[in-house]
PDB file of N, CA and C in Angstrom:
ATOM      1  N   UNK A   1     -10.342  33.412 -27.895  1.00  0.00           N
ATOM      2  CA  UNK A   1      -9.004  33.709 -28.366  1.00  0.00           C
ATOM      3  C   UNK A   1      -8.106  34.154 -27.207  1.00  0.00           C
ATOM      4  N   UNK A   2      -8.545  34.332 -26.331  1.00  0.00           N
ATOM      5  CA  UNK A   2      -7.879  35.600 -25.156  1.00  0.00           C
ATOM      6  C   UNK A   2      -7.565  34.192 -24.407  1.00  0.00           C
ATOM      7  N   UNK A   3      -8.458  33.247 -24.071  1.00  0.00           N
ATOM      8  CA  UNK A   3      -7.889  32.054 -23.186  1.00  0.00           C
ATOM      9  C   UNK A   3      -7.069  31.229 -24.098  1.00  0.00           C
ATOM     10  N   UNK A   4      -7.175  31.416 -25.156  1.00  0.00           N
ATOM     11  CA  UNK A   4      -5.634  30.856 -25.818  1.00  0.00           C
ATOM     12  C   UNK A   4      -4.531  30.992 -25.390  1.00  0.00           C
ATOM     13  N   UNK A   5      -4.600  32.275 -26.066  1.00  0.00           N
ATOM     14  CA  UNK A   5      -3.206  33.352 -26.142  1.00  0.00           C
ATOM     15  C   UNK A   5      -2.773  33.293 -23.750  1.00  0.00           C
ATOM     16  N   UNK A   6      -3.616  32.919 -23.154  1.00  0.00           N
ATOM     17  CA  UNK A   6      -3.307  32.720 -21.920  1.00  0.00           C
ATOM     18  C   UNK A   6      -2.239  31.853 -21.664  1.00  0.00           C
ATOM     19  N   UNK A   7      -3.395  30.569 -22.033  1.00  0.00           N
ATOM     20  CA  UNK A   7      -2.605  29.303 -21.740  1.00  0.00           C
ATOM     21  C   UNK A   7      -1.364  29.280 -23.156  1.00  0.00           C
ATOM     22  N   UNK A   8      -1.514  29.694 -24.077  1.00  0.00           N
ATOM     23  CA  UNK A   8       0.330  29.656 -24.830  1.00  0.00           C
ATOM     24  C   UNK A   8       1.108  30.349 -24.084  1.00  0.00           C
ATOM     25  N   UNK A   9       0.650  31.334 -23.487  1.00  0.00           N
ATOM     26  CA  UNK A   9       1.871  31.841 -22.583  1.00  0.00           C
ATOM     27  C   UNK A   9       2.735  31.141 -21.000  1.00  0.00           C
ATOM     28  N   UNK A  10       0.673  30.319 -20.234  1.00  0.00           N
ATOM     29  CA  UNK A  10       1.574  29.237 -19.666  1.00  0.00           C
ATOM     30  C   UNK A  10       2.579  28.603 -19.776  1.00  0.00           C
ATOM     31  N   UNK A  11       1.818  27.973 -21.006  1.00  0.00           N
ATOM     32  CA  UNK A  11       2.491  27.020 -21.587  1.00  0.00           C
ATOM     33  C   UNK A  11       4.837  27.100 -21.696  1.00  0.00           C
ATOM     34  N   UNK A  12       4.450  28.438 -22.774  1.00  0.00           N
ATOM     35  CA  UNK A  12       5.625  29.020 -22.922  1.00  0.00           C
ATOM     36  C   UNK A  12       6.526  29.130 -21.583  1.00  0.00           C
ATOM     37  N   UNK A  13       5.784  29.397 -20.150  1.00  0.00           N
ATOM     38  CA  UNK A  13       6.282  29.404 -19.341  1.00  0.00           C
ATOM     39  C   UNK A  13       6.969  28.524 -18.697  1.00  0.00           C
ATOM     40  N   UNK A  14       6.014  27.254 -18.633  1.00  0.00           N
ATOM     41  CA  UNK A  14       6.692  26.123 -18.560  1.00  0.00           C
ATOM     42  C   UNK A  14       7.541  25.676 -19.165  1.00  0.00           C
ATOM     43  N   UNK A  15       7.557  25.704 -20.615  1.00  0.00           N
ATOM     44  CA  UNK A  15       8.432  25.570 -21.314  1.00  0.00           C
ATOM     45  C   UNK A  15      10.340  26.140 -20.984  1.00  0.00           C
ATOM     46  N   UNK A  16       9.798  27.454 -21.102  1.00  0.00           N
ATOM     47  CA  UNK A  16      11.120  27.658 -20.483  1.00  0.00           C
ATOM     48  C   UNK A  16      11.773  27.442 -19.060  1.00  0.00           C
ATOM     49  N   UNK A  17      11.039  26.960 -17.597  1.00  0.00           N
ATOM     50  CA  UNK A  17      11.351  26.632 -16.372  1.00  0.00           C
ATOM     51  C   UNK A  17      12.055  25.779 -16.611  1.00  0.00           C
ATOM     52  N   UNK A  18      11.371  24.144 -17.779  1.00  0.00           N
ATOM     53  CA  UNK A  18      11.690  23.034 -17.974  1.00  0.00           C
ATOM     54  C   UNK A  18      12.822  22.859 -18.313  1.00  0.00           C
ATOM     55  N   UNK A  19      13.288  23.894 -19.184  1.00  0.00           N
ATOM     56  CA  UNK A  19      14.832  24.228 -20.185  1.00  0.00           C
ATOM     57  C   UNK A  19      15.663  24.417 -19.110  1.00  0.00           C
ATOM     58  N   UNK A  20      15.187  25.427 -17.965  1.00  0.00           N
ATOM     59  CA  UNK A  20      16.608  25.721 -17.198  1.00  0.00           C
ATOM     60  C   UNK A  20      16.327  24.750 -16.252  1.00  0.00           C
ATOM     61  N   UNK A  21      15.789  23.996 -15.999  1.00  0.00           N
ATOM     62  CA  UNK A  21      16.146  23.359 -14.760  1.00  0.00           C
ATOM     63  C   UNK A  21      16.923  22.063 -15.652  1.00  0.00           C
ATOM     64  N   UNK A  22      16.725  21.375 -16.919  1.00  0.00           N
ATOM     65  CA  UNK A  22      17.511  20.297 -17.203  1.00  0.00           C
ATOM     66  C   UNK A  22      19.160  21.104 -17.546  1.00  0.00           C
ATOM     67  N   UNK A  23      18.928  22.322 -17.960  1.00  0.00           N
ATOM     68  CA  UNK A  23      20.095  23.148 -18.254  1.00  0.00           C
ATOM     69  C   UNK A  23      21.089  23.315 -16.458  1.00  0.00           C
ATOM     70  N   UNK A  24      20.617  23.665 -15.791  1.00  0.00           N
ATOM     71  CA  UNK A  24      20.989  23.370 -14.541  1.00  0.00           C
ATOM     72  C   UNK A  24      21.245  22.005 -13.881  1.00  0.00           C
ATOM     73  N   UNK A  25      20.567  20.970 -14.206  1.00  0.00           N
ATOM     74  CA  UNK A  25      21.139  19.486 -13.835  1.00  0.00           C
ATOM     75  C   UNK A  25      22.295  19.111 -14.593  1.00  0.00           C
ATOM     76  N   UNK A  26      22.347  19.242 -16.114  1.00  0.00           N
ATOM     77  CA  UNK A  26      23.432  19.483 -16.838  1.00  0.00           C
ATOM     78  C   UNK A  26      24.547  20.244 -16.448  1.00  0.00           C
ATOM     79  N   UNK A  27      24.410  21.438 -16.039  1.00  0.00           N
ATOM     80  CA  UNK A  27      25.838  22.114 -15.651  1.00  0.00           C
ATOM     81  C   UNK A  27      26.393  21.443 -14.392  1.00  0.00           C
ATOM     82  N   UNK A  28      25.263  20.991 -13.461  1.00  0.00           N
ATOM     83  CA  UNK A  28      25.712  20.407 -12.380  1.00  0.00           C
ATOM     84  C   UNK A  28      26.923  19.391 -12.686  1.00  0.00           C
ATOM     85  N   UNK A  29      26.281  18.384 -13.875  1.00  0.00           N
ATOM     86  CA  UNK A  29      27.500  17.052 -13.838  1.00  0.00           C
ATOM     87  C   UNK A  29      28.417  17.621 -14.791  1.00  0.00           C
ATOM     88  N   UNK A  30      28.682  18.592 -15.936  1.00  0.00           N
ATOM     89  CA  UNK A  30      29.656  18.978 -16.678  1.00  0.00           C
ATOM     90  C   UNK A  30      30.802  19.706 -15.632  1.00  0.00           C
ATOM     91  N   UNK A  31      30.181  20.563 -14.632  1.00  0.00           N
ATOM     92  CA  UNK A  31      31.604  20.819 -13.616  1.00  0.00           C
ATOM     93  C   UNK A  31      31.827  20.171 -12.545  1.00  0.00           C
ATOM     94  N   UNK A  32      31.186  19.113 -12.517  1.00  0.00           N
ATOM     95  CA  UNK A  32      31.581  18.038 -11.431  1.00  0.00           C
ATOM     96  C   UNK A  32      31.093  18.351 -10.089  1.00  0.00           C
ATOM     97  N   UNK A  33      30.207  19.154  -9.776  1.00  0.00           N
ATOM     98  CA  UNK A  33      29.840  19.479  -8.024  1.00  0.00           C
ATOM     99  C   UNK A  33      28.327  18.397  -8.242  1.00  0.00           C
ATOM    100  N   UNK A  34      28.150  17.587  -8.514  1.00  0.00           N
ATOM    101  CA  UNK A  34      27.256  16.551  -8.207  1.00  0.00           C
ATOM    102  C   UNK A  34      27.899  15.956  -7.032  1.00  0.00           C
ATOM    103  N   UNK A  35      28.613  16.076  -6.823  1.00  0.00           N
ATOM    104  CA  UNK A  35      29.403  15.011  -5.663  1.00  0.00           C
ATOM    105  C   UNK A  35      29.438  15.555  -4.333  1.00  0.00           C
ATOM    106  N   UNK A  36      29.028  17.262  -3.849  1.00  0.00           N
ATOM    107  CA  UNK A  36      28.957  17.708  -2.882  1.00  0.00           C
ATOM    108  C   UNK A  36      27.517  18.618  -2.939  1.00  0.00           C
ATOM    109  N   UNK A  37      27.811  18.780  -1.321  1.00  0.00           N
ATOM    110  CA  UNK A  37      26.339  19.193  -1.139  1.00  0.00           C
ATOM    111  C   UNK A  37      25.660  20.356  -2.493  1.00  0.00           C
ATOM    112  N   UNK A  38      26.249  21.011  -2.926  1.00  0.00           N
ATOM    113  CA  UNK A  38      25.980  21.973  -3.818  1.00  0.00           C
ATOM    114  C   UNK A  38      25.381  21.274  -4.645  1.00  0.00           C
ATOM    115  N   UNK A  39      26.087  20.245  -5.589  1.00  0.00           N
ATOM    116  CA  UNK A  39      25.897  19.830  -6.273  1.00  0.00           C
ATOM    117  C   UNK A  39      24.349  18.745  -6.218  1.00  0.00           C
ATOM    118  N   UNK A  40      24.223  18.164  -5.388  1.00  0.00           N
ATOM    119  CA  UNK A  40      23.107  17.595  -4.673  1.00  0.00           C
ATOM    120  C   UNK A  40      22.106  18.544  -5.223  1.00  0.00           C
ATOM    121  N   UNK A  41      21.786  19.564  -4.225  1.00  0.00           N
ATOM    122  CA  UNK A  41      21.121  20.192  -4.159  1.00  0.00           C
ATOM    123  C   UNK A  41      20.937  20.986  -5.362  1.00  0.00           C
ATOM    124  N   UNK A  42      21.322  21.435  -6.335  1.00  0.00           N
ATOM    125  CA  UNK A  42      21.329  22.037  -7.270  1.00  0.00           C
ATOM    126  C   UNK A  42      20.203  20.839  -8.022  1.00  0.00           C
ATOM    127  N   UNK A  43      21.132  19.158  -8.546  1.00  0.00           N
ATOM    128  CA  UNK A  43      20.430  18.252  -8.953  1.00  0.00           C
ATOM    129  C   UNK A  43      19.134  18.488  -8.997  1.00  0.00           C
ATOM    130  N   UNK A  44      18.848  18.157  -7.071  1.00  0.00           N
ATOM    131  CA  UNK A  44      17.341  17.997  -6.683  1.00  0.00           C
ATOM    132  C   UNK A  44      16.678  18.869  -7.052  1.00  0.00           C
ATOM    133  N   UNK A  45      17.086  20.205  -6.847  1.00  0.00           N
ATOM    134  CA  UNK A  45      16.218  21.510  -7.312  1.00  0.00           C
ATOM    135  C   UNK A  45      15.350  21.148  -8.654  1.00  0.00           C
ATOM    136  N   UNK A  46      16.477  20.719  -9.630  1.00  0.00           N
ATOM    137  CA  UNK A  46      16.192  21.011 -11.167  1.00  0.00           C
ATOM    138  C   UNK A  46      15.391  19.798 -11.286  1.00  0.00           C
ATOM    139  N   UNK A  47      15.501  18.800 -10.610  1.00  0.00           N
ATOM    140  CA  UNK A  47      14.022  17.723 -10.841  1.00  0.00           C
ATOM    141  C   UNK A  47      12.676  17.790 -10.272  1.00  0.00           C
ATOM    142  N   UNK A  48      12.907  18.886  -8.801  1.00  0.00           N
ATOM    143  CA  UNK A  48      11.972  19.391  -8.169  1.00  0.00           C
ATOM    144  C   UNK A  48      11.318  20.304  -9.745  1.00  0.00           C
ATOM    145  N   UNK A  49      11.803  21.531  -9.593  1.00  0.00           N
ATOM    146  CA  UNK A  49      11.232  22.117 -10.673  1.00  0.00           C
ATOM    147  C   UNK A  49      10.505  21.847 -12.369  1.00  0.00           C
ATOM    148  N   UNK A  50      11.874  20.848 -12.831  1.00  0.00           N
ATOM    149  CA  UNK A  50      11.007  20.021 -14.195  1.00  0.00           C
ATOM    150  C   UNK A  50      10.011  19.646 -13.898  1.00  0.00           C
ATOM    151  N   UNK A  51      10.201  18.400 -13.164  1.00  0.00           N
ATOM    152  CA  UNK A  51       8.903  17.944 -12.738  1.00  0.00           C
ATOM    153  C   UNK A  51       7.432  18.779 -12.435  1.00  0.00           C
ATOM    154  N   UNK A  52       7.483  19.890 -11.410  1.00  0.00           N
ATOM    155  CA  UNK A  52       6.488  20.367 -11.341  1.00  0.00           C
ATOM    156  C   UNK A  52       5.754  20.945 -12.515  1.00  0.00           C
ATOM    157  N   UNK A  53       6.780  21.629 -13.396  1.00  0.00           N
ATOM    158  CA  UNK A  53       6.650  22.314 -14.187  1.00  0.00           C
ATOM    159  C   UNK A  53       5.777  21.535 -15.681  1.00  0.00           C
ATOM    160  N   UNK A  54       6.689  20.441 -15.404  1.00  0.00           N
ATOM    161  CA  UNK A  54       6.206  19.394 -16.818  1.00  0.00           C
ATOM    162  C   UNK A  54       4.855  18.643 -16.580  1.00  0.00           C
ATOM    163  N   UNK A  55       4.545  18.445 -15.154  1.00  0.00           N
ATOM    164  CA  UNK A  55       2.850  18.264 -14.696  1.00  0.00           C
ATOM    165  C   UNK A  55       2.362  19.398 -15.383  1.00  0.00           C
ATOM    166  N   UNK A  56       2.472  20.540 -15.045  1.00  0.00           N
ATOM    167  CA  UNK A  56       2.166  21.813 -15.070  1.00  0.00           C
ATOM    168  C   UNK A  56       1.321  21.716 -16.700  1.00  0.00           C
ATOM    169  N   UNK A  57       2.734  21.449 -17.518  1.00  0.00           N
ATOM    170  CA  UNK A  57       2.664  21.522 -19.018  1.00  0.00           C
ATOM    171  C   UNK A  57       1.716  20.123 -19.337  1.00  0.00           C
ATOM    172  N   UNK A  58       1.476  19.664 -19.028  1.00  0.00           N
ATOM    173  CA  UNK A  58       0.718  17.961 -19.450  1.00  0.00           C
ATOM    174  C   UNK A  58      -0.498  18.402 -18.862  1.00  0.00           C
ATOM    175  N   UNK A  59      -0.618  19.295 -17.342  1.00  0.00           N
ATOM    176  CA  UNK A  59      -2.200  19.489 -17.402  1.00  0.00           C
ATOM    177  C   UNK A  59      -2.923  20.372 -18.440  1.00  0.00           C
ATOM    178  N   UNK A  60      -1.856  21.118 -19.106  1.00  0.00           N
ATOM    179  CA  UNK A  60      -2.777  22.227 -19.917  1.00  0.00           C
ATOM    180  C   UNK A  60      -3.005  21.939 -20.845  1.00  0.00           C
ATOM    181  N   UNK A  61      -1.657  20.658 -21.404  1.00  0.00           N
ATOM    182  CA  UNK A  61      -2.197  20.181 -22.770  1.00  0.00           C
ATOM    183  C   UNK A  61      -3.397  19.154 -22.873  1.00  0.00           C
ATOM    184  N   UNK A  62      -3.632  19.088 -21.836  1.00  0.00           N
ATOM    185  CA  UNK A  62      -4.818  17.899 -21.946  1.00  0.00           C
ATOM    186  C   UNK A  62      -6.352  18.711 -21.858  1.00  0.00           C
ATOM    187  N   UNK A  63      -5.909  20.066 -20.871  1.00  0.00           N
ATOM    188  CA  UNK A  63      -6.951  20.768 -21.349  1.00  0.00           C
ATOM    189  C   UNK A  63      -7.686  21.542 -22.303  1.00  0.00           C
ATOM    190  N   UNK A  64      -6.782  22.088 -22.703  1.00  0.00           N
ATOM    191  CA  UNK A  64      -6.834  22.484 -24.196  1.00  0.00           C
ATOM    192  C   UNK A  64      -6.842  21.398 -25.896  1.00  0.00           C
ATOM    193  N   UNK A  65      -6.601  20.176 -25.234  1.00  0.00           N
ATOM    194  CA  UNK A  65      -6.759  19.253 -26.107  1.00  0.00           C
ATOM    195  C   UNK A  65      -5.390  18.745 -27.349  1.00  0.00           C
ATOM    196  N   UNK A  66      -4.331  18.939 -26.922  1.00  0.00           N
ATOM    197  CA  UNK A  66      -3.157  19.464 -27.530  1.00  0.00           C
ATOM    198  C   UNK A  66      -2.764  18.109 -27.338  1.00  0.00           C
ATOM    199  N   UNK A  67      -3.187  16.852 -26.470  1.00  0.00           N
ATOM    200  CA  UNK A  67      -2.893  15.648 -26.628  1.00  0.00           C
ATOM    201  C   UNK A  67      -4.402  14.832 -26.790  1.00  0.00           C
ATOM    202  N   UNK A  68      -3.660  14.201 -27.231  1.00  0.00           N
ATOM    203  CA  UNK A  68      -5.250  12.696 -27.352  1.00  0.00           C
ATOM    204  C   UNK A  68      -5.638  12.452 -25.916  1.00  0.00           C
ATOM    205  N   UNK A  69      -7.013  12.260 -26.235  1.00  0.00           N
ATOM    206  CA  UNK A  69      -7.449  11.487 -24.830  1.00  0.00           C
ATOM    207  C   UNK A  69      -7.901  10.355 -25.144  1.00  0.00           C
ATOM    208  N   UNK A  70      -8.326   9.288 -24.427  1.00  0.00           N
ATOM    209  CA  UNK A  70      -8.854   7.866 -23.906  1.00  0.00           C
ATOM    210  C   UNK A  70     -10.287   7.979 -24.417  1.00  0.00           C
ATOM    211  N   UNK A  71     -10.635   7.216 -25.107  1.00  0.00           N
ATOM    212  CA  UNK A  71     -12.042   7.046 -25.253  1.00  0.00           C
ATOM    213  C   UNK A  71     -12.496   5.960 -24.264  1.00  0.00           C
ATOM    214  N   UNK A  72     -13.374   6.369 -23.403  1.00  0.00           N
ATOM    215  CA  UNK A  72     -13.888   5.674 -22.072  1.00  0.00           C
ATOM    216  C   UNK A  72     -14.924   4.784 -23.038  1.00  0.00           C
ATOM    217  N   UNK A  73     -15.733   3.338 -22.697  1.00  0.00           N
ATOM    218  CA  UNK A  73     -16.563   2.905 -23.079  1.00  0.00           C
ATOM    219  C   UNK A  73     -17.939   3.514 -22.627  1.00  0.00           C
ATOM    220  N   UNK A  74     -18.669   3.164 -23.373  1.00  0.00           N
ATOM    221  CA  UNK A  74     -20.154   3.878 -22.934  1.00  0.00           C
ATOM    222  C   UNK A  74     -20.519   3.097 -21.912  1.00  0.00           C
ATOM    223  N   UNK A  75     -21.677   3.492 -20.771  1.00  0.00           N
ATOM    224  CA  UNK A  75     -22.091   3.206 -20.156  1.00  0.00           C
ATOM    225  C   UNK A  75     -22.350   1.708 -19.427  1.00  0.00           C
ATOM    226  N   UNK A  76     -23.433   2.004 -20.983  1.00  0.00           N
ATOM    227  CA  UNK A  76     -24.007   0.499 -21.015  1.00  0.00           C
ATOM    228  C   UNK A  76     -22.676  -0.891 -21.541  1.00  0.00           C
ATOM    229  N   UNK A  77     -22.103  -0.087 -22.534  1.00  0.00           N
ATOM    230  CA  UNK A  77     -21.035  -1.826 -22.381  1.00  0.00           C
ATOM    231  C   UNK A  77     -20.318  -2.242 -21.337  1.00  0.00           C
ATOM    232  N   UNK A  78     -20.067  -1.095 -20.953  1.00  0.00           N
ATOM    233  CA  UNK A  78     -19.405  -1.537 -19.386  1.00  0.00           C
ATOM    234  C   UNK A  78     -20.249  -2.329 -18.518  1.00  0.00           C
ATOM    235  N   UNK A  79     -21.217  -1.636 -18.640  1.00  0.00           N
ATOM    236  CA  UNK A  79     -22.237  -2.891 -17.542  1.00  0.00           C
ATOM    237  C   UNK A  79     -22.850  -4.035 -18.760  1.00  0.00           C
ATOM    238  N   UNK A  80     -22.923  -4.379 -19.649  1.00  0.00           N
ATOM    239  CA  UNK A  80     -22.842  -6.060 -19.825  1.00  0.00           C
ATOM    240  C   UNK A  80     -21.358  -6.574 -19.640  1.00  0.00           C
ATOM    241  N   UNK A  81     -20.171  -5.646 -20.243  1.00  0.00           N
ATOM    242  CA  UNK A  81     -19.200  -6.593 -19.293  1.00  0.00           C
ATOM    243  C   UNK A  81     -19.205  -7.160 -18.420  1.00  0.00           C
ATOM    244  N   UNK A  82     -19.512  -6.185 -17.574  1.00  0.00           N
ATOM    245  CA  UNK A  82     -18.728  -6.666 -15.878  1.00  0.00           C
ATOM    246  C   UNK A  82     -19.987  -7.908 -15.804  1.00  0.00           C
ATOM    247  N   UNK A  83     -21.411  -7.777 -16.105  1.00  0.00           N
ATOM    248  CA  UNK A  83     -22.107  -8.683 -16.333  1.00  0.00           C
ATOM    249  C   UNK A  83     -21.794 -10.072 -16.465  1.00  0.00           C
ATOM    250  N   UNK A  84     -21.182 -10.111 -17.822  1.00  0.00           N
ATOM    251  CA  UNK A  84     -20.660 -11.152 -18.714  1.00  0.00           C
ATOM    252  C   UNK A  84     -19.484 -12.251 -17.945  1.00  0.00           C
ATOM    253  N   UNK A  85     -18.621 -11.343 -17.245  1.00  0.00           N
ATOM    254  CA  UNK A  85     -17.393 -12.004 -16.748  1.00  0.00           C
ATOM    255  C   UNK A  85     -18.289 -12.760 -15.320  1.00  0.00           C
ATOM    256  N   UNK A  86     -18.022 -13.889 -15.076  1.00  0.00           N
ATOM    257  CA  UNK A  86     -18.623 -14.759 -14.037  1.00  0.00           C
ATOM    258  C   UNK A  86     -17.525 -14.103 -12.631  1.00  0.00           C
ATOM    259  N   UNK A  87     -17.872 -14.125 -11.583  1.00  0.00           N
ATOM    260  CA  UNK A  87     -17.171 -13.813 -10.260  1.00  0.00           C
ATOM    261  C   UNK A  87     -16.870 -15.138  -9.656  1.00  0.00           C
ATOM    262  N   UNK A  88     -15.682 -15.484  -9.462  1.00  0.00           N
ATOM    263  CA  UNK A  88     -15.058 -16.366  -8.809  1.00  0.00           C
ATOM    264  C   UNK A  88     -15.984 -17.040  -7.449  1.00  0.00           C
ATOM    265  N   UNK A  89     -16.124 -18.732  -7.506  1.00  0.00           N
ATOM    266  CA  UNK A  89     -17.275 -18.765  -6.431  1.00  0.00           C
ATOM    267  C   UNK A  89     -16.395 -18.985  -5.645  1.00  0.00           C
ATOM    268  N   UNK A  90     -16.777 -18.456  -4.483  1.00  0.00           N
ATOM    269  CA  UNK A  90     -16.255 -18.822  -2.911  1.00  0.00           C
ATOM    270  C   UNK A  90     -17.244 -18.389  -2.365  1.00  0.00           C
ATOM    271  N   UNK A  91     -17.641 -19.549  -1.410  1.00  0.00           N
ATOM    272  CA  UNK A  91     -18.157 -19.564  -0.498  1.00  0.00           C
ATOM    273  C   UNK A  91     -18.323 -17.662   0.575  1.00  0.00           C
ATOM    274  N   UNK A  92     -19.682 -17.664   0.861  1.00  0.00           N
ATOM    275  CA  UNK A  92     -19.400 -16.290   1.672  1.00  0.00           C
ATOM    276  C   UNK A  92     -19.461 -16.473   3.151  1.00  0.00           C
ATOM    277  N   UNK A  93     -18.766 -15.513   3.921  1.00  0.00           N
ATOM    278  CA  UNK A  93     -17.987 -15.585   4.788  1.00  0.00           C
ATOM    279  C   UNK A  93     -19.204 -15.027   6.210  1.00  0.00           C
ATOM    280  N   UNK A  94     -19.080 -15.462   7.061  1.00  0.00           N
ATOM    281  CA  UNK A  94     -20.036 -15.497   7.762  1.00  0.00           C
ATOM    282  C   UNK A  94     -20.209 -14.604   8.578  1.00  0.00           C
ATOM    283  N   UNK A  95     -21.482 -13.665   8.548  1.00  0.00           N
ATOM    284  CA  UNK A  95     -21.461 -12.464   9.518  1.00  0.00           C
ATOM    285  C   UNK A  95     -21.440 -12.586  10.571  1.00  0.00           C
ATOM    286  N   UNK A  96     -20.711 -11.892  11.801  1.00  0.00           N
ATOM    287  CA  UNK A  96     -20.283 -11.674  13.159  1.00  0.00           C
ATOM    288  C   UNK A  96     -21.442 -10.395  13.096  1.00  0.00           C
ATOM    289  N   UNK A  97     -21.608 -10.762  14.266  1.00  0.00           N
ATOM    290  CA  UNK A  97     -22.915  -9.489  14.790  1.00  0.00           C
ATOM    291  C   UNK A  97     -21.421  -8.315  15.577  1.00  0.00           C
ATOM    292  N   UNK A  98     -21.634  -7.183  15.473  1.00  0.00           N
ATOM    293  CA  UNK A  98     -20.875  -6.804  16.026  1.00  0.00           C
ATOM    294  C   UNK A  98     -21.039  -6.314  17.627  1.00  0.00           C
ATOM    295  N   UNK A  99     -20.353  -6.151  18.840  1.00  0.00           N
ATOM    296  CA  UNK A  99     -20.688  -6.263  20.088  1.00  0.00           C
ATOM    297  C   UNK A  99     -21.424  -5.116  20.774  1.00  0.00           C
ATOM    298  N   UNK A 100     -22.418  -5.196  21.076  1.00  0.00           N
ATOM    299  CA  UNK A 100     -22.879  -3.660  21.415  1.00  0.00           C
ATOM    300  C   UNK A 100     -22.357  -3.259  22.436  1.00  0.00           C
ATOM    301  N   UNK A 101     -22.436  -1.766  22.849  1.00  0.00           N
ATOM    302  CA  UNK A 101     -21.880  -0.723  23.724  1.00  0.00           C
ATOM    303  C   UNK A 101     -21.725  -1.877  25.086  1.00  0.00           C
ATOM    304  N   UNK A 102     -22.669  -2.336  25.233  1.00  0.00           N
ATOM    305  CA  UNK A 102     -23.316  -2.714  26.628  1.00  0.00           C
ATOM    306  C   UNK A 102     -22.294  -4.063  27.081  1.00  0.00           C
ATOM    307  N   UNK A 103     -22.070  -4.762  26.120  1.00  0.00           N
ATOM    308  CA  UNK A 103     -21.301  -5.697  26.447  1.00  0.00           C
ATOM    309  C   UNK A 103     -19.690  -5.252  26.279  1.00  0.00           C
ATOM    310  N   UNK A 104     -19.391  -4.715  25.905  1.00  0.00           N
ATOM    311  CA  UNK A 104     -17.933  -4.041  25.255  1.00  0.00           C
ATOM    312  C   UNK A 104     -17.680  -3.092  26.775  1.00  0.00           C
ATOM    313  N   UNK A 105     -18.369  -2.554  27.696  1.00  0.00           N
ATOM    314  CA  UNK A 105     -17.579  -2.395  28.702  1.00  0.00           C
ATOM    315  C   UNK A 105     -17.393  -2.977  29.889  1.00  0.00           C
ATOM    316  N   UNK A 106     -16.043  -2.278  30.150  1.00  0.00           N
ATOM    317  CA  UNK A 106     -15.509  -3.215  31.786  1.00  0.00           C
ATOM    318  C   UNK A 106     -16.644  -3.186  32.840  1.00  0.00           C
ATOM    319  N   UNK A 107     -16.246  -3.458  33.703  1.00  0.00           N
ATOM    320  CA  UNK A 107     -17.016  -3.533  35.046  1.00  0.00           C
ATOM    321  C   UNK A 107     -16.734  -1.891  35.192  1.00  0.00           C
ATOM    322  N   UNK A 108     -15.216  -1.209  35.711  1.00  0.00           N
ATOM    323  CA  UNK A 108     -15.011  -0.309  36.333  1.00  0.00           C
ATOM    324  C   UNK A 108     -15.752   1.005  35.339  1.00  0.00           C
ATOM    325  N   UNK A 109     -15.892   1.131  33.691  1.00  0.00           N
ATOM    326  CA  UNK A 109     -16.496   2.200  33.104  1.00  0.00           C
ATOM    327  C   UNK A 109     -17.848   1.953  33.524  1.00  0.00           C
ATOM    328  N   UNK A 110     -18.553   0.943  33.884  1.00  0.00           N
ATOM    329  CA  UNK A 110     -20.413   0.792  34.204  1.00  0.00           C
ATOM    330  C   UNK A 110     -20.146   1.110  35.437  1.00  0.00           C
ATOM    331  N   UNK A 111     -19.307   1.787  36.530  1.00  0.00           N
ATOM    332  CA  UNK A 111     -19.305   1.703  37.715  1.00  0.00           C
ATOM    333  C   UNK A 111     -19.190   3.167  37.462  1.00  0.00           C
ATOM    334  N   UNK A 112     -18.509   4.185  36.592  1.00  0.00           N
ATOM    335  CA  UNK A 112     -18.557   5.596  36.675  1.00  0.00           C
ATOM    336  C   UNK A 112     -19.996   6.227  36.299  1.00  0.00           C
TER     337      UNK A 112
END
């Protein structure tokens, strides 16, 4: 109960960051300073902040289970899929030995 009552208060927290920062992008274009640096910057702030904030709120609801999740396939169907689907033939590509130390240097580094 106690990690509930935690994360509702996160939550709540976010909640309200989210409010003033669209409440702040809003006042920005209702008095018109979008158009100078103030205004800029005010903008950016309030998408800086939603944003973080609304990750913030989407990680907790997913932890607490407050949204649906994805049902992943089991194991095993996944592997007769990938099974099932044939892989495109092409020809395979021919290994290069790669050059050892010995041949890969100059004259002047075998001379130090």
């Amino acid at each position: 109960m106690k990690i509930l009552r935690e994360n509702l208060g996160l939550a709540l927290i976010c909640l309200s960051l989210i409010a003033a920062a669209v409440w702040g992008i809003v006042e920005a274009f209702t008095t018109r300073i979008e158009l100078n640096i103030d205004g800029i910057l005010m903008v950016c702030v309030g998408l800086l902040i939603g944003g973080l904030f609304s990750l913030m709120l989407f990680v907790i609801a997913r932890e607490q289970g407050w949204l649906p999740t994805r049902h992943k396939q089991s194991e095993s169907a996944a592997t007769t899929a990938s099974t099932e689907t044939p892989r495109a033939s092409m020809p395979a590509a021919p290994k290069t030995a790669a050059p050892s130390s010995a041949q890969s240097k100059s004259p002047a580094q075998e001379a130090r």
